[in-house]
N, C-alpha and C. Protein backbone atom coordinates (compact mmCIF):
# COMPACT_ATOMS: atom_id res chain seq x y z
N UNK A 1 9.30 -16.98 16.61
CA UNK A 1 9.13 -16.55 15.24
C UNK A 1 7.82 -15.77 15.08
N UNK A 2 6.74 -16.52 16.05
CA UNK A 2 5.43 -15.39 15.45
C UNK A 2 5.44 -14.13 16.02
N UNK A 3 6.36 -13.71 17.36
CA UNK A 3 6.50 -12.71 18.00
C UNK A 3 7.29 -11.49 17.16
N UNK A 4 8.28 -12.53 16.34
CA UNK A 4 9.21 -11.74 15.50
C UNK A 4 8.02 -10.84 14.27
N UNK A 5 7.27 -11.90 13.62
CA UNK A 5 6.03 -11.41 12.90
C UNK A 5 5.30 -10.35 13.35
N UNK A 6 4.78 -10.56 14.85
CA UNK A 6 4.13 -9.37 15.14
C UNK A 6 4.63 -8.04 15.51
N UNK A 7 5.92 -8.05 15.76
CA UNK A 7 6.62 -6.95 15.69
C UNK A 7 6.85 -6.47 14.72
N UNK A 8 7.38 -7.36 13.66
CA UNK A 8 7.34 -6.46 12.36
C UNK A 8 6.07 -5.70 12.25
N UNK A 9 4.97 -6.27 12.40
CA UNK A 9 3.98 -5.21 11.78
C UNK A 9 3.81 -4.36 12.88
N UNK A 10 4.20 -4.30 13.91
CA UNK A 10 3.84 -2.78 14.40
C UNK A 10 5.19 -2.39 14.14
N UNK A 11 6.21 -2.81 13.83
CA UNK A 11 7.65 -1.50 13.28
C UNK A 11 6.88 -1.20 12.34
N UNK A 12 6.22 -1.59 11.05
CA UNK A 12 5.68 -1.17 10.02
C UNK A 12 4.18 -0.25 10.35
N UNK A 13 3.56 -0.42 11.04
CA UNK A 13 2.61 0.81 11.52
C UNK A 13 3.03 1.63 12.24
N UNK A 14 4.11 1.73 12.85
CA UNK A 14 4.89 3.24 13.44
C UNK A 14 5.28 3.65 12.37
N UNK A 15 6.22 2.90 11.77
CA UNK A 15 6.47 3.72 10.95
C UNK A 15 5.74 4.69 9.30
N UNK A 16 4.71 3.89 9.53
CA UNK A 16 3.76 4.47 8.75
C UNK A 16 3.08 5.95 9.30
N UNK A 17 3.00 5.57 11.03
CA UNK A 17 2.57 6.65 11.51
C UNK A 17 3.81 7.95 12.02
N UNK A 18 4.95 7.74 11.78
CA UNK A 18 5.80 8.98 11.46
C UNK A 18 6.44 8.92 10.43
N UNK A 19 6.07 8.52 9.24
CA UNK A 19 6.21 8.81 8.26
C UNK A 19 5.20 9.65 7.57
N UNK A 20 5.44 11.34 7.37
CA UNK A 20 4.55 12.37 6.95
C UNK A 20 4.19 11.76 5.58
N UNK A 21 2.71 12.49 5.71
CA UNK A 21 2.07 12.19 4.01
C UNK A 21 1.06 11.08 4.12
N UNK A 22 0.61 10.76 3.12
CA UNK A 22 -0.38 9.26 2.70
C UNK A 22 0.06 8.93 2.28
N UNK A 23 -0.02 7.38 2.58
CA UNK A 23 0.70 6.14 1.74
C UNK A 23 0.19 5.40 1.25
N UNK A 24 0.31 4.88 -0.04
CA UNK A 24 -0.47 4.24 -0.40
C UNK A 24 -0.09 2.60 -0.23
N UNK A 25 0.71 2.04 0.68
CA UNK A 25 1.01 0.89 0.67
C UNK A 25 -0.61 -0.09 1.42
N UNK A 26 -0.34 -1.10 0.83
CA UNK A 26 -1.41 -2.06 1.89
C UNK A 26 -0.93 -2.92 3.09
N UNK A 27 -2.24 -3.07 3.59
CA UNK A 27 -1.45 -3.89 4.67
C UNK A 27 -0.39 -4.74 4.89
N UNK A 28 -0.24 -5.92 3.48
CA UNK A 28 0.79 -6.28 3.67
C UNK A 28 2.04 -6.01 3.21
N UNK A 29 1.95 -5.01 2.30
CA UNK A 29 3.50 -4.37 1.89
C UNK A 29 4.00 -3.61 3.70
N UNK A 30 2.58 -3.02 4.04
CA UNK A 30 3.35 -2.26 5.69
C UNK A 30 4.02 -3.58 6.53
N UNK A 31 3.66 -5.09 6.39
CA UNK A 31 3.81 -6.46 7.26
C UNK A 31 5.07 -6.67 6.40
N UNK A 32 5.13 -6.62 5.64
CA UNK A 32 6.99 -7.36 4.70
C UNK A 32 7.84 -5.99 4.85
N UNK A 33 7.76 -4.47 4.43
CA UNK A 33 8.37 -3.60 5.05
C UNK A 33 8.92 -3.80 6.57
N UNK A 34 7.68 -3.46 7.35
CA UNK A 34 8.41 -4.20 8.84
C UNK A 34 9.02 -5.35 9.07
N UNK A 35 8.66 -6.00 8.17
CA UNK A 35 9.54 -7.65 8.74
C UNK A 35 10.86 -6.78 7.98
N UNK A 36 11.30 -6.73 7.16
CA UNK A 36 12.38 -5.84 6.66
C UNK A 36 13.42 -5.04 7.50
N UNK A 37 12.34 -4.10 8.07
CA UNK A 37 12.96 -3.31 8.57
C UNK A 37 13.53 -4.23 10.35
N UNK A 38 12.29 -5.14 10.91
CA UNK A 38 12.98 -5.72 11.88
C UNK A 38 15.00 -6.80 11.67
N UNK A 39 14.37 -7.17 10.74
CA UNK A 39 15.91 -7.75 9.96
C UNK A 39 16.96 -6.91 10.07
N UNK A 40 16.53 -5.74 9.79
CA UNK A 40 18.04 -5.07 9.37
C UNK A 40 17.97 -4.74 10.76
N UNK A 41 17.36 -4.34 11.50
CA UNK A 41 17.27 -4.10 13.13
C UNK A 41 18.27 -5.30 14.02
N UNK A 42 17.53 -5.82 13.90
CA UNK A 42 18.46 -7.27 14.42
C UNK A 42 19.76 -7.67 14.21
N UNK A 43 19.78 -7.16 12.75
CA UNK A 43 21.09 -7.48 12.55
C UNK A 43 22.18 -6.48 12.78
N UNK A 44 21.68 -4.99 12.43
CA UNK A 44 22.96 -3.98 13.69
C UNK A 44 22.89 -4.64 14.68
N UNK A 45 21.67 -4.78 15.73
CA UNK A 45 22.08 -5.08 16.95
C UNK A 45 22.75 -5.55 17.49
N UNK A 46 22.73 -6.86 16.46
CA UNK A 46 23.95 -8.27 16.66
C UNK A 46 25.58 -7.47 16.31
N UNK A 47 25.41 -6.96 14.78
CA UNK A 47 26.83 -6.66 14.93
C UNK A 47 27.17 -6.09 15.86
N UNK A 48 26.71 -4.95 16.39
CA UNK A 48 26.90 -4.30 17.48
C UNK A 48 27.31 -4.68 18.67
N UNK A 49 26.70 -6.22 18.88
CA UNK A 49 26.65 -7.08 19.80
C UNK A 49 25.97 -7.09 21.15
N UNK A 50 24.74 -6.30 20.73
CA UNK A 50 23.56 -6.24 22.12
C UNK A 50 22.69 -7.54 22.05
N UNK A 51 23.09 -8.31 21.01
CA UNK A 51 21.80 -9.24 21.27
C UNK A 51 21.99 -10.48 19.95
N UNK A 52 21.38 -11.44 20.48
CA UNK A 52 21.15 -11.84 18.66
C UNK A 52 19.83 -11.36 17.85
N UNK A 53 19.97 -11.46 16.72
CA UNK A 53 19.08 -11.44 16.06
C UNK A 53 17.65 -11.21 16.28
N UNK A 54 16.90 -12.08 16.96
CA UNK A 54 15.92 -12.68 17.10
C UNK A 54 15.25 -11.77 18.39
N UNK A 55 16.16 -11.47 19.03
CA UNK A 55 16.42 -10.76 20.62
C UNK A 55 15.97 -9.05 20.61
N UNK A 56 14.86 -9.38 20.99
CA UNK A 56 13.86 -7.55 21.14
C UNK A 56 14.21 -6.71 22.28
N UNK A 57 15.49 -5.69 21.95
CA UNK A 57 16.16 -4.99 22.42
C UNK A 57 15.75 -3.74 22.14
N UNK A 58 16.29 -2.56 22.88
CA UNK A 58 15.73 -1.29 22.43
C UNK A 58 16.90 -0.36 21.25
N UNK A 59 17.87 -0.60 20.93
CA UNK A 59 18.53 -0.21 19.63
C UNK A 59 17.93 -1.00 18.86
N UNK A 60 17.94 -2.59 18.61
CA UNK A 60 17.59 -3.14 17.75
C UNK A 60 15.85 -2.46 16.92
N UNK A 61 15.27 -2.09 18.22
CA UNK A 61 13.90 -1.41 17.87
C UNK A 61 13.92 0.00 17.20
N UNK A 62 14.82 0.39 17.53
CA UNK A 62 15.37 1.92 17.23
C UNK A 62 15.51 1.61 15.98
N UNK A 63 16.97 0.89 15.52
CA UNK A 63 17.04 0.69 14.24
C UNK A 63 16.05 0.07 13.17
N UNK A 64 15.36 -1.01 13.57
CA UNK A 64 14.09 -1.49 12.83
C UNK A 64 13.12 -0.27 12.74
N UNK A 65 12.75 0.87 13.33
CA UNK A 65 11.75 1.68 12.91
C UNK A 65 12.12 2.48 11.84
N UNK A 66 13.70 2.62 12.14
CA UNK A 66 14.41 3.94 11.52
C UNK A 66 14.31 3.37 9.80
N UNK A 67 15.01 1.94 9.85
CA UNK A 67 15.06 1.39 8.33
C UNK A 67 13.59 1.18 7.80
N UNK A 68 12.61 0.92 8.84
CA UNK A 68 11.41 0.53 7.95
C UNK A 68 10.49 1.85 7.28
N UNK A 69 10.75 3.00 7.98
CA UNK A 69 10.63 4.61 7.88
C UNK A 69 11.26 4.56 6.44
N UNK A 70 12.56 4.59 6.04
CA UNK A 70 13.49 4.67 4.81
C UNK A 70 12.67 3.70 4.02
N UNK A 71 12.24 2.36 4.10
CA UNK A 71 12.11 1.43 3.20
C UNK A 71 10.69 1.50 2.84
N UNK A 72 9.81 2.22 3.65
CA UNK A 72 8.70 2.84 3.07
C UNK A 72 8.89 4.05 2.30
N UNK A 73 9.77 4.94 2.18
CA UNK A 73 9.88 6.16 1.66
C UNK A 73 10.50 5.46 0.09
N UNK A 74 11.19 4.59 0.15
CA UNK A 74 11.76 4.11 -1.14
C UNK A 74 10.91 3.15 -1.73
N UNK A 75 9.51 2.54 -1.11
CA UNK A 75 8.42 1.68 -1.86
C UNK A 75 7.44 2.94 -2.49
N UNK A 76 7.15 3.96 -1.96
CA UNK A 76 6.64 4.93 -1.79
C UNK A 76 7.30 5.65 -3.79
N UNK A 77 8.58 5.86 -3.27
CA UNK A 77 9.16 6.89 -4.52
C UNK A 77 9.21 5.84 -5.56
N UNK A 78 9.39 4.43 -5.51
CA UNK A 78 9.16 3.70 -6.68
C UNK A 78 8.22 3.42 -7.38
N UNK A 79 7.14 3.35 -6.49
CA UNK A 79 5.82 3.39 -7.13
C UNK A 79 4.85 4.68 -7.61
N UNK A 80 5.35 5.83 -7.03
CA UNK A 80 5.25 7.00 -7.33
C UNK A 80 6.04 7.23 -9.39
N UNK A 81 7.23 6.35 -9.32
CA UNK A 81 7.79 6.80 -10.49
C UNK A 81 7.31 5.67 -11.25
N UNK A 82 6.93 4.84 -11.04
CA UNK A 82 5.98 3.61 -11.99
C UNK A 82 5.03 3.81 -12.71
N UNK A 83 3.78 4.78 -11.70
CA UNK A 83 2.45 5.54 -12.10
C UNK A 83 2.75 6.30 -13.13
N UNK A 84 3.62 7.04 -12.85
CA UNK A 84 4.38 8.80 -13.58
C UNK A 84 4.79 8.01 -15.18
N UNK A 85 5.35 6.62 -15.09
CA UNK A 85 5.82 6.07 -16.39
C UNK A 85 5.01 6.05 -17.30
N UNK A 86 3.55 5.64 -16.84
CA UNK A 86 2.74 5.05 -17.63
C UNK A 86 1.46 6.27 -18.07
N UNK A 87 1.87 7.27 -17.36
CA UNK A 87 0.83 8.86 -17.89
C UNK A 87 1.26 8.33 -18.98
């Protein structure tokens, strides 16, 4: 489980680091993003059936960067339109 933790946060600092632009997330929105994005990782994998869950495979990694990339771009545009509410 803590291995699972520390992977999330580096899926969440890659993907911070190819994700173009500045972000304004903090450290731990980038640590719950990656845990996020490792979840949904894990869990193609499994459907897929390379692995379970838990099991640090290289699709499963593929997919955890790819969703945590998206799930920063959508913490990103929500809070972007939150700020914009309150001009």
């Amino acid at each position: 489980m803590i291995g699972f933790i520390v992977f999330g946060l580096v899926v969440g600092v890659l993907a911070r680091l190819i994700k173009p632009g500045k972000q304004n997330l903090s450290l731990v929105a980038t640590l719950l993003l990656g845990l996020a994005g490792s979840v949904i990782g894990g869990i193609v994998a499994s459907a897929l059936g390379t692995g379970d869950i838990f099991e640090l495979n290289i699709l499963g990694a593929i997919v955890a960067i790819v969703a945590a990339v998206l799930l920063i771009g959508v913490a990103e545009g929500l809070s972007g339109r939150n700020k914009g509410a309150r001009v």
